[in-house]
C-alpha atoms as a PDB file:
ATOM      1  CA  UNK A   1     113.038  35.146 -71.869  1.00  0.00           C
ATOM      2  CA  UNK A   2     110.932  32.551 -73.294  1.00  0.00           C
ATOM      3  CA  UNK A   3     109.593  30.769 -70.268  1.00  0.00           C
ATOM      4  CA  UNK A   4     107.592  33.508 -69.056  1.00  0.00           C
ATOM      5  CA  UNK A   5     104.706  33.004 -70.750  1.00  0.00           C
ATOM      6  CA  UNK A   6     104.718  29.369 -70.620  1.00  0.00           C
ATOM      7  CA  UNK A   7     104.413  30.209 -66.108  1.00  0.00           C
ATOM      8  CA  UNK A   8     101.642  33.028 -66.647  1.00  0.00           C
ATOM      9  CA  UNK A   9     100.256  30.354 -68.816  1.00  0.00           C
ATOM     10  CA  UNK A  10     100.929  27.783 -66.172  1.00  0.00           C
ATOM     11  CA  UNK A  11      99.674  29.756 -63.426  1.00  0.00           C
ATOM     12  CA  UNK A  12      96.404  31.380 -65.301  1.00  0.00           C
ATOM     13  CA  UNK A  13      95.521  27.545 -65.898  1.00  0.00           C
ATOM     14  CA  UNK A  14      96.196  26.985 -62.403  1.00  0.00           C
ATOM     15  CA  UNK A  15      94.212  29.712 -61.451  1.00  0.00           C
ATOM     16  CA  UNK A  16      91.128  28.382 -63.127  1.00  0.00           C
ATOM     17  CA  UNK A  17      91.128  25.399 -62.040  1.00  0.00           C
ATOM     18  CA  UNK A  18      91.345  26.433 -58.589  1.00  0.00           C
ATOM     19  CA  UNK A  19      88.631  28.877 -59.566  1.00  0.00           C
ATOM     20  CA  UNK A  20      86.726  26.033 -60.911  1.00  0.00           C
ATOM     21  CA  UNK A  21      87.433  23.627 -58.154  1.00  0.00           C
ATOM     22  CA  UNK A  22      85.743  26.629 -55.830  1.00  0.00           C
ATOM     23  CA  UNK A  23      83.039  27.112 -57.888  1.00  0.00           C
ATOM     24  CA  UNK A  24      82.233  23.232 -57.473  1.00  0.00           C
ATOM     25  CA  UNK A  25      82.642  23.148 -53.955  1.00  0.00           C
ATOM     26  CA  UNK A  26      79.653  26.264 -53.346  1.00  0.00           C
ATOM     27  CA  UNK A  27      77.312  24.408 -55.939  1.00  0.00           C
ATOM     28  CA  UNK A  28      77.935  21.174 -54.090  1.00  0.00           C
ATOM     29  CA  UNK A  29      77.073  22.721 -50.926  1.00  0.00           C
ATOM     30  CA  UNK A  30      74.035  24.421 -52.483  1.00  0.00           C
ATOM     31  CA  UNK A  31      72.795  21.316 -53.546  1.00  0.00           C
ATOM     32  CA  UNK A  32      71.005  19.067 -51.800  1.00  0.00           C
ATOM     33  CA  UNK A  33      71.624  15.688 -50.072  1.00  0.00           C
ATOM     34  CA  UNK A  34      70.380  13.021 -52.548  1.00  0.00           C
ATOM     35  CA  UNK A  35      67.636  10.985 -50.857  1.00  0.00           C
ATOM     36  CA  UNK A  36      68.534   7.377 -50.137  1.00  0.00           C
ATOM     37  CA  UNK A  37      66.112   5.005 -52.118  1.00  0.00           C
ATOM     38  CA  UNK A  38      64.918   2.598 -49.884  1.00  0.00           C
ATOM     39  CA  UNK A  39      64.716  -1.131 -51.900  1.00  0.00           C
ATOM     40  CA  UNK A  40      61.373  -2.043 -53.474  1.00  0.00           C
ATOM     41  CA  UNK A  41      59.697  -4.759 -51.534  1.00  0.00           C
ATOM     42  CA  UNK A  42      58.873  -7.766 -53.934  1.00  0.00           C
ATOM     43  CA  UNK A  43      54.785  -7.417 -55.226  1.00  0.00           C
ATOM     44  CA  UNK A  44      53.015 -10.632 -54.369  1.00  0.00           C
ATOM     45  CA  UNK A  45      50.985 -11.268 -57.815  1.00  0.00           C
ATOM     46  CA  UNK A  46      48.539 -13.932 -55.504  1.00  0.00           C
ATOM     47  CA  UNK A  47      44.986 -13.559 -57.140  1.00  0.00           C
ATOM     48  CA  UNK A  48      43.035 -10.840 -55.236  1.00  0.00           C
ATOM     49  CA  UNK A  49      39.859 -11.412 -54.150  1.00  0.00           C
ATOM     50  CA  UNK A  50      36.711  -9.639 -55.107  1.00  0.00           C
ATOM     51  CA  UNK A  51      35.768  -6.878 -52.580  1.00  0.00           C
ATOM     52  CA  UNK A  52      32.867  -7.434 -50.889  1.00  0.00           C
ATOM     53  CA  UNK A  53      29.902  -4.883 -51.071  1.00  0.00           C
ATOM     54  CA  UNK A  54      29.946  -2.045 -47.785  1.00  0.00           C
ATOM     55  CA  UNK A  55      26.779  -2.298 -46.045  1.00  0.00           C
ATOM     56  CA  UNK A  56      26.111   0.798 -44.333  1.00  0.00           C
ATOM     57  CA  UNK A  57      26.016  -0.262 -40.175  1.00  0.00           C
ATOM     58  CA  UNK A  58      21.967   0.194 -38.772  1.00  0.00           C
ATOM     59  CA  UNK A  59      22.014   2.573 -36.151  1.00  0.00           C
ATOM     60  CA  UNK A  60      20.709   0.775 -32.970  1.00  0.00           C
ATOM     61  CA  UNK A  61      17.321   0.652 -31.883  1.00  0.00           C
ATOM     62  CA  UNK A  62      16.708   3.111 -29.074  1.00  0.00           C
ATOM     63  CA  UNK A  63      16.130   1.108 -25.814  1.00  0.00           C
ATOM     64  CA  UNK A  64      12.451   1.569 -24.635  1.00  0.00           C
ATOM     65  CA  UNK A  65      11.638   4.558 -22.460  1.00  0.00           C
ATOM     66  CA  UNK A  66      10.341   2.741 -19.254  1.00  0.00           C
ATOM     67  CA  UNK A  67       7.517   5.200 -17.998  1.00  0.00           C
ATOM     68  CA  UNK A  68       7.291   5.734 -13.651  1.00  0.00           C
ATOM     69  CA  UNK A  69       3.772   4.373 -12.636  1.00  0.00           C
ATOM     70  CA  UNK A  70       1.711   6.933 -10.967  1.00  0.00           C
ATOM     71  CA  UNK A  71       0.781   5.940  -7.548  1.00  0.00           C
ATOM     72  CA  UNK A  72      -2.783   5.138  -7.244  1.00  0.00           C
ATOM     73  CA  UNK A  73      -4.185   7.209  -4.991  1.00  0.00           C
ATOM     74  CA  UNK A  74      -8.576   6.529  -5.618  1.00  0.00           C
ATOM     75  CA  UNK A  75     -10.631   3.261  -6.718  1.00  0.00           C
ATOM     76  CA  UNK A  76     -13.731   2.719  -5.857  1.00  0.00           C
ATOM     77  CA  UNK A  77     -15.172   5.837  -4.363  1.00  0.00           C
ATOM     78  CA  UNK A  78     -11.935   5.501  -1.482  1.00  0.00           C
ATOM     79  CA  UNK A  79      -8.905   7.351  -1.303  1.00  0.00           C
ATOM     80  CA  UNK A  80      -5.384   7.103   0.374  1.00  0.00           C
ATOM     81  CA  UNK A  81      -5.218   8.387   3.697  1.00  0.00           C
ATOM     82  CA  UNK A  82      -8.832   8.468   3.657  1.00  0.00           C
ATOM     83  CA  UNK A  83     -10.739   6.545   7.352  1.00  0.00           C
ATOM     84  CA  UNK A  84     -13.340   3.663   6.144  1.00  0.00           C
ATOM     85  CA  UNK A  85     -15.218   1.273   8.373  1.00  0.00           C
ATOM     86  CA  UNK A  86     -13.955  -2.424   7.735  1.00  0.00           C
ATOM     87  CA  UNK A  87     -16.886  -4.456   9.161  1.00  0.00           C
ATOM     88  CA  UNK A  88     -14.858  -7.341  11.122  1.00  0.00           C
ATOM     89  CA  UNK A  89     -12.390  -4.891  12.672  1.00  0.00           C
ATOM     90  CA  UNK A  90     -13.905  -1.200  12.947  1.00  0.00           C
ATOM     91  CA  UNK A  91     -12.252   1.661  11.930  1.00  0.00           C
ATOM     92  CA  UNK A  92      -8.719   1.816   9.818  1.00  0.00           C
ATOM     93  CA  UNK A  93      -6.999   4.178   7.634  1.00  0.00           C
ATOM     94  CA  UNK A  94      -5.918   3.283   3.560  1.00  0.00           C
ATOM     95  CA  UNK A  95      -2.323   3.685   3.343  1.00  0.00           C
ATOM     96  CA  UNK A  96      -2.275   3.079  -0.081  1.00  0.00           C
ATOM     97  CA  UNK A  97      -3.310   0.928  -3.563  1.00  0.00           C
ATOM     98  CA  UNK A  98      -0.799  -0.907  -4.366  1.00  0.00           C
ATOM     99  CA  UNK A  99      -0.925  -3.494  -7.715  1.00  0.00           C
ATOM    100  CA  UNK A 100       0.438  -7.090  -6.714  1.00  0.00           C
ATOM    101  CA  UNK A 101       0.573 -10.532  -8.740  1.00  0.00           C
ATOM    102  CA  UNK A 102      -0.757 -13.229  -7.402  1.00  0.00           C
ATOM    103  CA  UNK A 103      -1.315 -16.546  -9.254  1.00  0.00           C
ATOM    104  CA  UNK A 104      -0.709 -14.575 -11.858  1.00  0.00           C
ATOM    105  CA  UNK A 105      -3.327 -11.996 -12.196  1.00  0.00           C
ATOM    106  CA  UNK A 106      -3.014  -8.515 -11.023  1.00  0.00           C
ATOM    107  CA  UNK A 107      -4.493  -7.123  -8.626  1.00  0.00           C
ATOM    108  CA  UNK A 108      -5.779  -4.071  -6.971  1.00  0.00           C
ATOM    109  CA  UNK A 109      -5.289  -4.177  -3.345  1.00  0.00           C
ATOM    110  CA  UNK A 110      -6.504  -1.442  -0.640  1.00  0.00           C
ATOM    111  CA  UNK A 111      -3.603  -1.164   2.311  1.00  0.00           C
ATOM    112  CA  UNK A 112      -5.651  -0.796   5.473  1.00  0.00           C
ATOM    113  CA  UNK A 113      -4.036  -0.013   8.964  1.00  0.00           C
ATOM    114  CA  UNK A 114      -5.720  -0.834  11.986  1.00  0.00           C
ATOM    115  CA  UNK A 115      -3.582   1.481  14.426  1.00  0.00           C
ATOM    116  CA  UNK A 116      -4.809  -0.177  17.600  1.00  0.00           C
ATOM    117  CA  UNK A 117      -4.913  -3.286  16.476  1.00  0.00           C
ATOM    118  CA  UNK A 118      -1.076  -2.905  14.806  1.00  0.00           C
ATOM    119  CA  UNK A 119      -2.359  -4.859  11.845  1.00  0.00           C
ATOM    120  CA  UNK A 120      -2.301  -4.165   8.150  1.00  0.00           C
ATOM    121  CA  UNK A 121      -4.969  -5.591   6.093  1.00  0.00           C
ATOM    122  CA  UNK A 122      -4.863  -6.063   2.388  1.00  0.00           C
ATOM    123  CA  UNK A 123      -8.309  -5.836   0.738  1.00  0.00           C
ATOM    124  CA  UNK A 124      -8.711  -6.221  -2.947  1.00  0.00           C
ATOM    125  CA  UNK A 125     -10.520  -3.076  -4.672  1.00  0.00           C
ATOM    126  CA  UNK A 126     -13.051  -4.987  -6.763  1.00  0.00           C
ATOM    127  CA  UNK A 127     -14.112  -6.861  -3.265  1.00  0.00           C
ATOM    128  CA  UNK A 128     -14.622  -3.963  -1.158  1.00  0.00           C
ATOM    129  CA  UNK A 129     -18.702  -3.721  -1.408  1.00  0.00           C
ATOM    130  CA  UNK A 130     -18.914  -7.845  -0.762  1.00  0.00           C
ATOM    131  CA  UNK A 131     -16.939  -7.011   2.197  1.00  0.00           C
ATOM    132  CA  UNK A 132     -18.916  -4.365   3.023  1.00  0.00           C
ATOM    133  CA  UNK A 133     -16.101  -1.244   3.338  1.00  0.00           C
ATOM    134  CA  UNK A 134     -17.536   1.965   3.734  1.00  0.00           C
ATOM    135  CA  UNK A 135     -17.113   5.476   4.266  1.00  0.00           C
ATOM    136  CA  UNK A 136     -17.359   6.918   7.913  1.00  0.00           C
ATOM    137  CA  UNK A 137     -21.099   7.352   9.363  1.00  0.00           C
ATOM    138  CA  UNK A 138     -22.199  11.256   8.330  1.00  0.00           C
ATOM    139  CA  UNK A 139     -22.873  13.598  11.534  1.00  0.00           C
ATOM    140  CA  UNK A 140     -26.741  13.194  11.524  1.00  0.00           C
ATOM    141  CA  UNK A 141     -26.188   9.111  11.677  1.00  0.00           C
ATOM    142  CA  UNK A 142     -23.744   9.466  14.356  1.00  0.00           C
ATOM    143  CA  UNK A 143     -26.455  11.645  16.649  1.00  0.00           C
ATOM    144  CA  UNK A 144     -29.088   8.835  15.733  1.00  0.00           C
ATOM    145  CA  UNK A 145     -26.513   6.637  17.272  1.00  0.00           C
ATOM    146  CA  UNK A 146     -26.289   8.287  20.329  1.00  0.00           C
ATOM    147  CA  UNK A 147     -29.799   8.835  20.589  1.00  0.00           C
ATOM    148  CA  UNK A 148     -30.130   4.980  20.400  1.00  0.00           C
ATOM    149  CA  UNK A 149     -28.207   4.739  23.411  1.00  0.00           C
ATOM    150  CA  UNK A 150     -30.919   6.611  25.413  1.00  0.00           C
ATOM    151  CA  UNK A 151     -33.558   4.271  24.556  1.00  0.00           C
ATOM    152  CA  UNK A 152     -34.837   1.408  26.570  1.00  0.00           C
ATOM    153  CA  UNK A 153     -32.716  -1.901  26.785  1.00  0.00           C
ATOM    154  CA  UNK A 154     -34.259  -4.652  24.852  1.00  0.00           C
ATOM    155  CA  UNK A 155     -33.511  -7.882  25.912  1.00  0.00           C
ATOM    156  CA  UNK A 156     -34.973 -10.952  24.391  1.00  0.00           C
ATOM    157  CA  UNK A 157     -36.086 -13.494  27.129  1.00  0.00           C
ATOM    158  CA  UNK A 158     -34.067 -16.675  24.741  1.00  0.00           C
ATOM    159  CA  UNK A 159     -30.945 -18.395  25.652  1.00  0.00           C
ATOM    160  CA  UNK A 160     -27.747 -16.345  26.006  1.00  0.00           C
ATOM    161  CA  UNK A 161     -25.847 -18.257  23.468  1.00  0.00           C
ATOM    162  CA  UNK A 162     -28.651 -17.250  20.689  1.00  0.00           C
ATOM    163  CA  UNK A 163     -28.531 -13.378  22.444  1.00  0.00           C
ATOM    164  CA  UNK A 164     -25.053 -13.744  21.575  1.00  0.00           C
ATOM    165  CA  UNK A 165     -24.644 -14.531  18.126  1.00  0.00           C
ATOM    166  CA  UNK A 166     -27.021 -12.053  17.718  1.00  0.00           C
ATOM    167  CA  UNK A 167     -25.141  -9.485  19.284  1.00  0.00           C
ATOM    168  CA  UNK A 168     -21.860 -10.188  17.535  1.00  0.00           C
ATOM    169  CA  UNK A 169     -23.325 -10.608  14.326  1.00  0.00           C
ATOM    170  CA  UNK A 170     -24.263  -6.723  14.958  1.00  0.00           C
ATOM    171  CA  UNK A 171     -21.015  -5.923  15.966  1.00  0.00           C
ATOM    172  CA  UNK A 172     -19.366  -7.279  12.800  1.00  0.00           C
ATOM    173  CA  UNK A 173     -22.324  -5.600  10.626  1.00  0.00           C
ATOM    174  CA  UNK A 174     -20.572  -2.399  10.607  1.00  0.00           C
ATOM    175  CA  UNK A 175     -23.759  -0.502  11.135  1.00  0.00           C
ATOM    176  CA  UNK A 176     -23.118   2.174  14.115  1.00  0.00           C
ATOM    177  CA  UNK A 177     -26.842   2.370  14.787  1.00  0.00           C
ATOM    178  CA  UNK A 178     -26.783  -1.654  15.404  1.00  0.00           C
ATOM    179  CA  UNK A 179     -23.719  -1.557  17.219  1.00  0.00           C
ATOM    180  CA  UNK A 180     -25.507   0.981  19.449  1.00  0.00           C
ATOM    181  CA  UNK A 181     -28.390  -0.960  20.304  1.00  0.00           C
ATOM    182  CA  UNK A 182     -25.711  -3.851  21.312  1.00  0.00           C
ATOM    183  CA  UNK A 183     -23.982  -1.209  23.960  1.00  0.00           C
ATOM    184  CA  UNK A 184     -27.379  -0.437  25.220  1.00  0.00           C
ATOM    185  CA  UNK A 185     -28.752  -3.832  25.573  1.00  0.00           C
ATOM    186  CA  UNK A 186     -25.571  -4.959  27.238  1.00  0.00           C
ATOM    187  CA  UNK A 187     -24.533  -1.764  29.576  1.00  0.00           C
ATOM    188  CA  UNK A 188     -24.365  -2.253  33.004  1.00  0.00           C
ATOM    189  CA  UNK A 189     -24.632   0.849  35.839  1.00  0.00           C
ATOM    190  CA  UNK A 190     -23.377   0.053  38.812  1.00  0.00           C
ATOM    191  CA  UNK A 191     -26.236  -0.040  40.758  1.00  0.00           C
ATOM    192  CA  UNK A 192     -26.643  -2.726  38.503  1.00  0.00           C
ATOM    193  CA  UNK A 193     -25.912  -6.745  38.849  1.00  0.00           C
ATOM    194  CA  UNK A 194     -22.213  -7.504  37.407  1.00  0.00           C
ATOM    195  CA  UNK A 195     -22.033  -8.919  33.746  1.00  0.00           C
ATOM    196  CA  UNK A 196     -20.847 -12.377  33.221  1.00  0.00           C
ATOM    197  CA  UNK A 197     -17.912 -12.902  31.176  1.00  0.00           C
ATOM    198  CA  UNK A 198     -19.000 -13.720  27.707  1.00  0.00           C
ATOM    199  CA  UNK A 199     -21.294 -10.492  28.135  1.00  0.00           C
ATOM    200  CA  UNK A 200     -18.366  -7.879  29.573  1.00  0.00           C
ATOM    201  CA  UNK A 201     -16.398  -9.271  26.092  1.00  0.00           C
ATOM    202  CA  UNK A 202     -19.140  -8.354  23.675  1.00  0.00           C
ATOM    203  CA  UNK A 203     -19.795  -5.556  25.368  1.00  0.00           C
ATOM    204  CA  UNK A 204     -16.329  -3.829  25.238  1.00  0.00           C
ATOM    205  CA  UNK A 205     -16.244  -4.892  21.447  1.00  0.00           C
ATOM    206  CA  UNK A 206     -19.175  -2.712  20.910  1.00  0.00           C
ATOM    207  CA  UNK A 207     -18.194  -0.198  22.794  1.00  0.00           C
ATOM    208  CA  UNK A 208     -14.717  -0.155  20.738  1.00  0.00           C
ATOM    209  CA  UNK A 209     -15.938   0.166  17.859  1.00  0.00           C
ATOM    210  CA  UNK A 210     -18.617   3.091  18.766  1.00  0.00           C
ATOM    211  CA  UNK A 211     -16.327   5.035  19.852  1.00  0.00           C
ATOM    212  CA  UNK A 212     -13.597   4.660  17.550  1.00  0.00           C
ATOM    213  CA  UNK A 213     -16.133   5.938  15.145  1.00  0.00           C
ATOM    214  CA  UNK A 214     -17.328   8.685  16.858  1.00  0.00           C
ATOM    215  CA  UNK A 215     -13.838   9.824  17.979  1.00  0.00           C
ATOM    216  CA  UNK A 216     -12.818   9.784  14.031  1.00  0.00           C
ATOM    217  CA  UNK A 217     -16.018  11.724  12.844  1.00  0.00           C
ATOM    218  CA  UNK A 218     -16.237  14.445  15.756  1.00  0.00           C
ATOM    219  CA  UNK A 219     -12.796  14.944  15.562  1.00  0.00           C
ATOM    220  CA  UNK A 220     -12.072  13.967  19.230  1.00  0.00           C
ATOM    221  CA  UNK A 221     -10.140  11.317  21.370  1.00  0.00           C
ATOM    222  CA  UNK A 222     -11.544   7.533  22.097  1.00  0.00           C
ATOM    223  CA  UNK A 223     -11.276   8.412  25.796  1.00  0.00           C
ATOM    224  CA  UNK A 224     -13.834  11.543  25.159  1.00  0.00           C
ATOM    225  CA  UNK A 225     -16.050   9.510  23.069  1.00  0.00           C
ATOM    226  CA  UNK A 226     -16.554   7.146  25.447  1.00  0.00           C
ATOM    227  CA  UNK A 227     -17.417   9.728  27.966  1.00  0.00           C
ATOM    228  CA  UNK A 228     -20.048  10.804  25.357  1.00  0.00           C
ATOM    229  CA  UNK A 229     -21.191   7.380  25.095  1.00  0.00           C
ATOM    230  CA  UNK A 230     -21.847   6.849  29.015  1.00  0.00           C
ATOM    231  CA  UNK A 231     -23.656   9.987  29.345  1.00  0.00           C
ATOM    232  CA  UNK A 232     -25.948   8.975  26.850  1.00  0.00           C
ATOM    233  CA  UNK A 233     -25.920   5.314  28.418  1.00  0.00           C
ATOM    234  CA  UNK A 234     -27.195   7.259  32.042  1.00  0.00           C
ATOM    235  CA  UNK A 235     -30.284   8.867  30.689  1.00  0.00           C
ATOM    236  CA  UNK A 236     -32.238   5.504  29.791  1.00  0.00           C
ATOM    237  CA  UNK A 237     -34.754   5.046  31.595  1.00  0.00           C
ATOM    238  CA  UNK A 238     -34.213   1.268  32.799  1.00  0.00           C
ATOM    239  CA  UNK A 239     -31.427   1.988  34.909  1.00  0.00           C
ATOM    240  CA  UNK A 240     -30.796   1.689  38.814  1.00  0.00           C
ATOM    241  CA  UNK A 241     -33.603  -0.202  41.587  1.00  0.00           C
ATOM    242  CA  UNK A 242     -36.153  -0.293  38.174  1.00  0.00           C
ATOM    243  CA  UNK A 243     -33.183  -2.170  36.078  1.00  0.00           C
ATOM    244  CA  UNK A 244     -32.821  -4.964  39.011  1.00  0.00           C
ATOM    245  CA  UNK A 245     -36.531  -5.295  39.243  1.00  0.00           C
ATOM    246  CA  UNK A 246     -36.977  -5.533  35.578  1.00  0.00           C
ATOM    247  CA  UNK A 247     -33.991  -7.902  35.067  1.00  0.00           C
ATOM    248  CA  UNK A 248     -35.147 -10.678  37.971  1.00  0.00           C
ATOM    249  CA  UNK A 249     -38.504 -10.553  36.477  1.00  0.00           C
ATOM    250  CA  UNK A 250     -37.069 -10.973  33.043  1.00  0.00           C
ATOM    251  CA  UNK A 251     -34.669 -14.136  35.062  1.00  0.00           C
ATOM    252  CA  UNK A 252     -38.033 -15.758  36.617  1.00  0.00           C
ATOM    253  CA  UNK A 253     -39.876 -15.717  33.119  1.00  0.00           C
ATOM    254  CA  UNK A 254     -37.214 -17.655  31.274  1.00  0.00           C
ATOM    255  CA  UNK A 255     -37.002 -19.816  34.453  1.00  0.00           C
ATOM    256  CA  UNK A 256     -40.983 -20.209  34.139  1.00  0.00           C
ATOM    257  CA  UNK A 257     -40.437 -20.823  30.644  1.00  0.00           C
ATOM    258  CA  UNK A 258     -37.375 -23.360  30.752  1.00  0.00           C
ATOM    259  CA  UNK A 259     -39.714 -25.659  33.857  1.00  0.00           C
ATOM    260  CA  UNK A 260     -42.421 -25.200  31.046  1.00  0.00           C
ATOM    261  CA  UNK A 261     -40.605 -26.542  28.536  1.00  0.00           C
ATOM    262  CA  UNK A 262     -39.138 -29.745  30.713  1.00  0.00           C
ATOM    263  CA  UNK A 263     -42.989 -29.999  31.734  1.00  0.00           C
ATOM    264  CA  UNK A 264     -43.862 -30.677  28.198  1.00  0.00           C
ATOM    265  CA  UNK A 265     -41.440 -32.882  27.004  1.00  0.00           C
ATOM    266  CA  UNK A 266     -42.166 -34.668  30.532  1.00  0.00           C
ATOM    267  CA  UNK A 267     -45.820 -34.807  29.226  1.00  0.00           C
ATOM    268  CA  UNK A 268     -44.828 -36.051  25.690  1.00  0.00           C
ATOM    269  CA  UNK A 269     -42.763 -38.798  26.816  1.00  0.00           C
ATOM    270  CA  UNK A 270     -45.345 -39.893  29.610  1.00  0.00           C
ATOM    271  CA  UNK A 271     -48.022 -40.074  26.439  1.00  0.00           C
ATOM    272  CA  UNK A 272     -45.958 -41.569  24.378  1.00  0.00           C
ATOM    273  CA  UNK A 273     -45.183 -44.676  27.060  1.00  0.00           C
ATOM    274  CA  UNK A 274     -48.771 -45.334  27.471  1.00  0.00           C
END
């Protein structure tokens, strides 16, 4: 039987190479997937350029811390919410200071309200003393006020247009005692003869501004202050029958005095013709 071998030869080489062919198969599935090479993009070899020096950035300047003003709230000896005198209009209240540009300068300015006038009045802080501004009357100048008022009436035998400048230069003086004497001179009881116009006016101005005052110090209302006022006003003595008598006398000497006067000029011009 010769062929025998030749087949076991046959099939042990068969064998193995199927054995092999196996063995390939498990190492190719071991093995990994070969990457895929992507193609090498062609270099540019254009001259590069010298890189320029890095400067570090500055860090930004912080933004300047904007302080909040301080309301003013005293100049000159006066302080918000505080009651002066204003000479030309009487008593008022400061609001506030404010600061304000005009023409540009800066300026201080006092914010006065004049409650029953409804007006606002803006006074500059370094002007307050040529003005005249000032603080309310003390108690013991308000009681020489009112003392005032129980004094005689003193009437000056000139015209009534020089009286009257007189009198409203008083009023707009800001001193109460002054402004006093004006409600004295000018009060009328009513026993008394009426006022004319002109005098009722300056009288009620006085009498405003006395009593606004008084009302503020004493802590009390106008309408009481006046009553305070008239009492006062009814214990001088040149009031009632005296008043009248006094009053035409005082009306027949600057009658005397005004024929005098045309008497002398009637004189002068009869010298002077001859």
């Amino acid at each position: 039987m010769p062929n025998k071998p030749a087949k076991t030869a046959a099939k042990a080489t068969g064998s193995k190479t199927t054995a092999s062919k196996v063995a390939a198969s498990k190492t190719a599935a071991h093995k990994p997937a070969a990457k895929a090479v992507a193609p090498k993009a062609p270099v540019n070899k254009a001259p590069v350029a010298a890189a320029k020096p890095v400067v570090a950035a500055k860090p930004a300047a912080a933004a300047p811390r904007v302080e909040e003003k301080k309301p003013l709230t005293q100049r000159q000896g006066f302080k918000t919410h505080e009651f002066v005198v204003y000479p030309a209009h009487g008593v008022g209240q400061i609001l506030a200071i404010e600061e304000q540009e005009i023409a540009g300068a800066k300026l201080e300015l006092f914010v006065i309200n004049f409650m029953k006038d409804k007006m606002t009045l803006r006074v500059p802080t370094a002007k307050v003393a040529n003005v005249g501004m000032r603080k309310l009357s003390e108690p013991a100048l308000v009681k020489k006020a009112l003392e005032t008022l129980k004094g005689r009436a003193r009437v000056k035998r000139t015209m009534w247009s020089r009286r009257a400048q007189e009198y409203e230069a008083k009023i707009n003086s800001g001193d109460i005692v002054a402004i006093a004497e004006v409600v004295r001179d000018l009060y009328r009881s009513e026993s008394q003869p009426e006022q004319s116009y002109s005098e009722r006016q300056l009288y009620e101005a006085a009498l405003d501004r006395l009593s606004r005052e008084i009302a503020v110090v004493q802590h009390v209302t106008e309408t009481e202050a006046v009553k305070e006022i008239e009492s006062q006003l009814a214990k001088s003595p040149r009031r009632g029958a005296k008043a009248e008598a006094d009053a035409e006398a005082d009306g027949e000497a600057e009658a005397d005095e005004a024929d005098a006067d045309v008497d002398g000029d009637d004189t002068a011009v009869a010298d002077e013709a001859a």
